[in-house]
C-alpha atoms as a PDB file:
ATOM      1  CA  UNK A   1      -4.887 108.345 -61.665  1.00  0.00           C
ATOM      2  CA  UNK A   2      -1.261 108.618 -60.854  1.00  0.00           C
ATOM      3  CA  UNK A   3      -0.121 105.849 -62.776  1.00  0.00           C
ATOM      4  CA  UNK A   4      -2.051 107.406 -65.689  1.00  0.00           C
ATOM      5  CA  UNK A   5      -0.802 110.497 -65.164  1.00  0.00           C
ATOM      6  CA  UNK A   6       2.896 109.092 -65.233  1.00  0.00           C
ATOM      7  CA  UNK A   7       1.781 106.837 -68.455  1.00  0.00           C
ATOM      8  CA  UNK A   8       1.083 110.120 -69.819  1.00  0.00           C
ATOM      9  CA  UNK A   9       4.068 112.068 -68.842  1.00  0.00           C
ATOM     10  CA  UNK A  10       6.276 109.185 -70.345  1.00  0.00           C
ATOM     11  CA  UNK A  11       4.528 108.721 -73.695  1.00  0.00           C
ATOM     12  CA  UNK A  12       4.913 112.919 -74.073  1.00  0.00           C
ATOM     13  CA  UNK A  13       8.429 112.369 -73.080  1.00  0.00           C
ATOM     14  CA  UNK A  14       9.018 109.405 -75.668  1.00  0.00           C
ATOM     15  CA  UNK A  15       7.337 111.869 -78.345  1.00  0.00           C
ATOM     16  CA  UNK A  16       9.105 114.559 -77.556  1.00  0.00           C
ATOM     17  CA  UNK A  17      12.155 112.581 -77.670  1.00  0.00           C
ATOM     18  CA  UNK A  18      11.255 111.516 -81.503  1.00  0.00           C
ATOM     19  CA  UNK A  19      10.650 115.081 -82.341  1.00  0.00           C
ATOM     20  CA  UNK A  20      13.941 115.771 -81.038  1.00  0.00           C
ATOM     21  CA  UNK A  21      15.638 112.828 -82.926  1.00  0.00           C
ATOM     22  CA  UNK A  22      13.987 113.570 -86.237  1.00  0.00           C
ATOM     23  CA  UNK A  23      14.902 117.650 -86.055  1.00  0.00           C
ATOM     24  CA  UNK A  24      18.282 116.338 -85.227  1.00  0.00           C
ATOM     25  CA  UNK A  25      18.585 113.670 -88.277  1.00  0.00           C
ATOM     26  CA  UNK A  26      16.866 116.184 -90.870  1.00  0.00           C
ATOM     27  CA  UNK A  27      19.532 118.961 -89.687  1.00  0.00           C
ATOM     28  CA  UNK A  28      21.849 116.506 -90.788  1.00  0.00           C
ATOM     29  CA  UNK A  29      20.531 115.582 -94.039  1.00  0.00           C
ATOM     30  CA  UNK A  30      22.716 116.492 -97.120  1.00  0.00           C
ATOM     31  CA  UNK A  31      19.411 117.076 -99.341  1.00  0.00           C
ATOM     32  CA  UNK A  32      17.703 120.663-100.246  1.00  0.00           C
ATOM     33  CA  UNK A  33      17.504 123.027 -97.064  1.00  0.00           C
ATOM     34  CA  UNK A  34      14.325 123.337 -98.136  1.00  0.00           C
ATOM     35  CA  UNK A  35      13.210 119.814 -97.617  1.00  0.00           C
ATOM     36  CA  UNK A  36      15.100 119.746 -93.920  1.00  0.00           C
ATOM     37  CA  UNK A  37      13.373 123.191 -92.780  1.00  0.00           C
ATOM     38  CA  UNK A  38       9.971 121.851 -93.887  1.00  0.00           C
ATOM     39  CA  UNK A  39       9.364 119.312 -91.050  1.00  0.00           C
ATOM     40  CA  UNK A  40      11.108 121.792 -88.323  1.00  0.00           C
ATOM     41  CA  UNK A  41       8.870 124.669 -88.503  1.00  0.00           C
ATOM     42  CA  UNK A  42       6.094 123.377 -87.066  1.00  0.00           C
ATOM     43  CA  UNK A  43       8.117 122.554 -84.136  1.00  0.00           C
ATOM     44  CA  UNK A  44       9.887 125.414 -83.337  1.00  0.00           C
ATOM     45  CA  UNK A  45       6.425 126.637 -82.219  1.00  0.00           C
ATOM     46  CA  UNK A  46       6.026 123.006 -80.760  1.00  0.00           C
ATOM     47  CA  UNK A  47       8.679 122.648 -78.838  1.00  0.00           C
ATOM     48  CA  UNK A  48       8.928 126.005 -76.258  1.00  0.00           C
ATOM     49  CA  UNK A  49       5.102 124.324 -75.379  1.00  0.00           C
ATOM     50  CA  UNK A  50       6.407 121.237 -74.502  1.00  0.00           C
ATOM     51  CA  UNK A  51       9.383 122.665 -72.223  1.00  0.00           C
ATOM     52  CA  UNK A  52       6.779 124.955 -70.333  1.00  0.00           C
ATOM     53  CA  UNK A  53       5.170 121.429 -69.745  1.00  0.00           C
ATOM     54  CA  UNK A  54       8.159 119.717 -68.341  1.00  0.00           C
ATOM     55  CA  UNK A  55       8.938 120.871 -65.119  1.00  0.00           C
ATOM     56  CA  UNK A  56       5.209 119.835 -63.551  1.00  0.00           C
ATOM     57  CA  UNK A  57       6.290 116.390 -64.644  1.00  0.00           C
ATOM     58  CA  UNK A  58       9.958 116.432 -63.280  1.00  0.00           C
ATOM     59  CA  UNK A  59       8.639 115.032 -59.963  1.00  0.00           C
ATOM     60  CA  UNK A  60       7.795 111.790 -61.160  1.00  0.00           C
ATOM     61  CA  UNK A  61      10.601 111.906 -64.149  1.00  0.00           C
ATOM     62  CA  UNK A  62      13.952 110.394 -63.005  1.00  0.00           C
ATOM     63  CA  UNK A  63      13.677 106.662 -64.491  1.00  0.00           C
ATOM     64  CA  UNK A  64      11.880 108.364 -67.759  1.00  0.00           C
ATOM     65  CA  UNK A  65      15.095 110.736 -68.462  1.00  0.00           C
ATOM     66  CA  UNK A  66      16.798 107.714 -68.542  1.00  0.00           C
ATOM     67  CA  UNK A  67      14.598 105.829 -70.933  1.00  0.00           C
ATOM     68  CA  UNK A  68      14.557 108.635 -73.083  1.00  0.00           C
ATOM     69  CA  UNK A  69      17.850 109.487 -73.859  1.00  0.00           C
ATOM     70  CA  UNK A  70      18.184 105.399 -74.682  1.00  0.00           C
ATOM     71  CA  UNK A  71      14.732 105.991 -77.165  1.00  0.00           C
ATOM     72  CA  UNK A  72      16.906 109.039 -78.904  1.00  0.00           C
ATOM     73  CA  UNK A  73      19.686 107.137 -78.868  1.00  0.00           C
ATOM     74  CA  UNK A  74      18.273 104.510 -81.130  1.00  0.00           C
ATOM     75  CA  UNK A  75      15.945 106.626 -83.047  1.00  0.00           C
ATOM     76  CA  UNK A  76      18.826 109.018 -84.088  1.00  0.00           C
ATOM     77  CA  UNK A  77      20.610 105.498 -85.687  1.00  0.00           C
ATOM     78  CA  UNK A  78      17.150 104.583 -87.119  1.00  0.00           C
ATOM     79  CA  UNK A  79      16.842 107.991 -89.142  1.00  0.00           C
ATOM     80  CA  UNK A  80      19.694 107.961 -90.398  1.00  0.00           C
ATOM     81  CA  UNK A  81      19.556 104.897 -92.113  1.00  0.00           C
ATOM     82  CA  UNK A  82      15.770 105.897 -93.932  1.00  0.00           C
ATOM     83  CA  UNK A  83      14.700 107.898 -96.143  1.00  0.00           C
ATOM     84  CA  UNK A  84      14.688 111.482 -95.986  1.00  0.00           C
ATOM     85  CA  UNK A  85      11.243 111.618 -97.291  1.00  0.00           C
ATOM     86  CA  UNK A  86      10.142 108.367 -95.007  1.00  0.00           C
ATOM     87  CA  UNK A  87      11.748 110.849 -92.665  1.00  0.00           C
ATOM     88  CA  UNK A  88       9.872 114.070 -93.313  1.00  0.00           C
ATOM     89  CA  UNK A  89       6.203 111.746 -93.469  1.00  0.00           C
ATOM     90  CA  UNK A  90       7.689 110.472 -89.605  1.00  0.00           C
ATOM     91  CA  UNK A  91       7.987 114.067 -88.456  1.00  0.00           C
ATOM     92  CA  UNK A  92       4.766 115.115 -89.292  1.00  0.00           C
ATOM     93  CA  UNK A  93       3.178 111.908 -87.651  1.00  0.00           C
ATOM     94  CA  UNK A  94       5.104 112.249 -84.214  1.00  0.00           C
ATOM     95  CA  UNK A  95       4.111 116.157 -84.241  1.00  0.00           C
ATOM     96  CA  UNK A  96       0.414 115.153 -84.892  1.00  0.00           C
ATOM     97  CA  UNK A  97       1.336 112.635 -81.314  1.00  0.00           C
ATOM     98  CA  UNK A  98       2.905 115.052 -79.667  1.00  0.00           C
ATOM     99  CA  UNK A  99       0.095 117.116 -79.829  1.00  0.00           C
ATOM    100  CA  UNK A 100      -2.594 115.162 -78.631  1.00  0.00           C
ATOM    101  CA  UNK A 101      -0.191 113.511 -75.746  1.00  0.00           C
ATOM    102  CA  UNK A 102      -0.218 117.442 -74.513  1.00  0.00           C
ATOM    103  CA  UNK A 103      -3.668 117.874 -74.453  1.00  0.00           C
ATOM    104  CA  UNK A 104      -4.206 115.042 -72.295  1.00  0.00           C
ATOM    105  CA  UNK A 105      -1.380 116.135 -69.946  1.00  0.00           C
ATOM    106  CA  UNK A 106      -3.321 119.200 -69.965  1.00  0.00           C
ATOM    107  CA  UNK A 107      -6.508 117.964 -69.394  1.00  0.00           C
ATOM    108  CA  UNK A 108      -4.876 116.140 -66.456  1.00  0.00           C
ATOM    109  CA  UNK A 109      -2.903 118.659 -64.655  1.00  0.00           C
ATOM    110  CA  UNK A 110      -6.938 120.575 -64.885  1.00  0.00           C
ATOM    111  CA  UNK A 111      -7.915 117.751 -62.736  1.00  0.00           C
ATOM    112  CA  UNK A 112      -5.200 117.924 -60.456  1.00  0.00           C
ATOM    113  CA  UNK A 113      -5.834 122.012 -60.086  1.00  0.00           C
ATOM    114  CA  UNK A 114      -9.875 121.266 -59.598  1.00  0.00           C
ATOM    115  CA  UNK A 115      -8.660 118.568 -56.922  1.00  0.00           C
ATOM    116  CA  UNK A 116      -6.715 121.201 -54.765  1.00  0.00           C
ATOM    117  CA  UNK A 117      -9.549 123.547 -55.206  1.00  0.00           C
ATOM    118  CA  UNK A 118     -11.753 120.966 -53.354  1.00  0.00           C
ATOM    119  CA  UNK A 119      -9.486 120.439 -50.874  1.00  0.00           C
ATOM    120  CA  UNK A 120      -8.933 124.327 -50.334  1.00  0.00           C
ATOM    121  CA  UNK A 121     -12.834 124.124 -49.890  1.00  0.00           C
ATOM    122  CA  UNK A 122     -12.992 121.359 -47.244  1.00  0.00           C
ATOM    123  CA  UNK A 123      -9.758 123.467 -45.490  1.00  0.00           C
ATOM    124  CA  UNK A 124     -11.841 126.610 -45.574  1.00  0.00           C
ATOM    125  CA  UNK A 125     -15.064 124.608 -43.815  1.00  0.00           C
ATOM    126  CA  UNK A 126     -12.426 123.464 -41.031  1.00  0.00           C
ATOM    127  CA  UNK A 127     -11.871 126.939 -40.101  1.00  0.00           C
ATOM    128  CA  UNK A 128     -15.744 127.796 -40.134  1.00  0.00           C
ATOM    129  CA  UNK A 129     -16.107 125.078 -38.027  1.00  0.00           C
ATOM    130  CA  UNK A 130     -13.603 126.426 -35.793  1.00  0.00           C
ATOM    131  CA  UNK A 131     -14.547 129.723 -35.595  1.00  0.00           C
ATOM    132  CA  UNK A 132     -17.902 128.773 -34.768  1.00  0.00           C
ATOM    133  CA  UNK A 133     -16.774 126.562 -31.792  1.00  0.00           C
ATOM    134  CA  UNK A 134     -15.095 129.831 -30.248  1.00  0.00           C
ATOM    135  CA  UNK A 135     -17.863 131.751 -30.964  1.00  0.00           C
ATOM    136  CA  UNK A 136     -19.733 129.386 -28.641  1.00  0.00           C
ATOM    137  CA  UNK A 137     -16.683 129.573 -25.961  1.00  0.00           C
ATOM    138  CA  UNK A 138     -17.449 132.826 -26.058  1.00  0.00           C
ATOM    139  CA  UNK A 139     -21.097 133.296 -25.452  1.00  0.00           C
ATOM    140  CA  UNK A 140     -20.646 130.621 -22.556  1.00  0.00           C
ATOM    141  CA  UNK A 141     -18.036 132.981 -20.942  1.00  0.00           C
ATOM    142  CA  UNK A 142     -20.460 135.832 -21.137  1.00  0.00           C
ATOM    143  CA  UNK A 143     -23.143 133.794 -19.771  1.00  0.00           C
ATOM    144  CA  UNK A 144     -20.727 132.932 -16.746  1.00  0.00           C
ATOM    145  CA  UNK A 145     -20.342 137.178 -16.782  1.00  0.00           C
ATOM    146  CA  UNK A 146     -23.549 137.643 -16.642  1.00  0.00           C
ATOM    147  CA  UNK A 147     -24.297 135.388 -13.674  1.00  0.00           C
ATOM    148  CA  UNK A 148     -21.296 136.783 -12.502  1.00  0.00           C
ATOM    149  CA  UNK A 149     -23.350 140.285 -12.351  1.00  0.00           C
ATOM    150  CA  UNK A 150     -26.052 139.175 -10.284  1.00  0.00           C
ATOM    151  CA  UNK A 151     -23.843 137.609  -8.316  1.00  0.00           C
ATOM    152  CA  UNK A 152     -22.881 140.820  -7.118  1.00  0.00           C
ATOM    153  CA  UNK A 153     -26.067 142.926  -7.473  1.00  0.00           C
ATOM    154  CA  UNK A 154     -26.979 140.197  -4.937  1.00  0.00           C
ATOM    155  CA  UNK A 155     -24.021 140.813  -2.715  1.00  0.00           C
ATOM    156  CA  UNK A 156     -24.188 144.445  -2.369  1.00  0.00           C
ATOM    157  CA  UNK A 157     -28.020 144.761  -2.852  1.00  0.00           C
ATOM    158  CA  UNK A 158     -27.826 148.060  -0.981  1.00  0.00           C
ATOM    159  CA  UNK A 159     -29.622 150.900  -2.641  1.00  0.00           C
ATOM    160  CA  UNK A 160     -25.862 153.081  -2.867  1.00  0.00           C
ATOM    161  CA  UNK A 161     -24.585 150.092  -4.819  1.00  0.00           C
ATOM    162  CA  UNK A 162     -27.109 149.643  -7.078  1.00  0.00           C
ATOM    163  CA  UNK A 163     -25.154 151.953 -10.021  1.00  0.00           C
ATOM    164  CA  UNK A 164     -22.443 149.589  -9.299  1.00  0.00           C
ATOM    165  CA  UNK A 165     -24.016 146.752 -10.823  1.00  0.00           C
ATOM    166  CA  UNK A 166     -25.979 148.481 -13.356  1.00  0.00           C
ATOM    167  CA  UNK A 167     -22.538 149.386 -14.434  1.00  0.00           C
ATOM    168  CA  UNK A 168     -21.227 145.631 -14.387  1.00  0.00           C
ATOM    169  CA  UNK A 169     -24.369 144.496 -16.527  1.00  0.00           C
ATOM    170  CA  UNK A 170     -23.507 147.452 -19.404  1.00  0.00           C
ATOM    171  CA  UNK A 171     -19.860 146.372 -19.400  1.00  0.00           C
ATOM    172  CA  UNK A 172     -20.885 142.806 -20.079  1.00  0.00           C
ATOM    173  CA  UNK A 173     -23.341 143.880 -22.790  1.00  0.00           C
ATOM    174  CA  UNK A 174     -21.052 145.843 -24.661  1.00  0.00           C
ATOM    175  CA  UNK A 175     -17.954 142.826 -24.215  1.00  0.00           C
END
């Protein structure tokens, strides 16, 4: 599931890294404004959603950073040699990626979130398990009390002593 997971986070971070590299190439263009704004408004509302996204993934991310600055890299030299309607059709295609690569990583981190849950269950169970063991410390030092009591109603067994232990067994009823 980890692998999977990290399969995932890299193919977000190669899309993202497109995205990035297209945006960059059509800011560059020399055609109509028009045309170059048309494939980045989409992800301006993209692209906040996938920077909330990256820092769960940063702890498996080093080697990835690395491979995607080298995918930009080559994908900024790429665009600029096409098209800029090849380009625009590219955009929309990476976005449509991008998307569903997020939903997945969503979908994931889900799992991850029900996972802890279970474990916070089996954690909680633990302490039942240990409160009930001092529960039953307890009672056994109460029993030992209550012998404890006729222990000494045995002892003194005189009629003037009497209230004495009657006193000792209402002590250890109310502890």
């Amino acid at each position: 599931a980890a692998a999977a997971a990290a399969a995932a986070a890299a193919a977000a971070a190669a899309a993202a890294a497109a995205a990035a590299a297209a945006a960059a190439a059509a800011g560059r263009s020399t055609r109509s404004e028009s045309l170059a704004l048309r494939p980045q408004q989409p992800q301006q509302w993209q692209q906040p959603h996938q920077k909330e996204q990256q820092p769960q993934q940063q702890h498996h991310r080093h080697q990835q950073q690395q491979q995607q600055q080298q995918q930009q890299h080559q994908q900024q030299q790429h665009h600029q040699q096409q098209q800029h309607h090849r380009l625009d059709h590219q955009c929309h295609h990476q976005q449509q990626q991008q998307h569903h690569q997020q939903q997945q990583q969503q979908h994931h981190h889900h799992h991850c979130h029900r996972h802890q849950q279970q474990q916070q269950h089996h954690h909680h169970h633990q302490q039942q398990q240990q409160q009930q063991q001092q529960q039953q410390q307890q009672q056994e030092q109460q029993g030992t009390a209550g012998a404890e009591v006729e222990l000494v109603k045995g002892v003194f067994g005189g009629s003037e002593e009497k209230g004495f232990g009657e006193f000792l067994r209402k002590e250890n009823s109310r502890i």
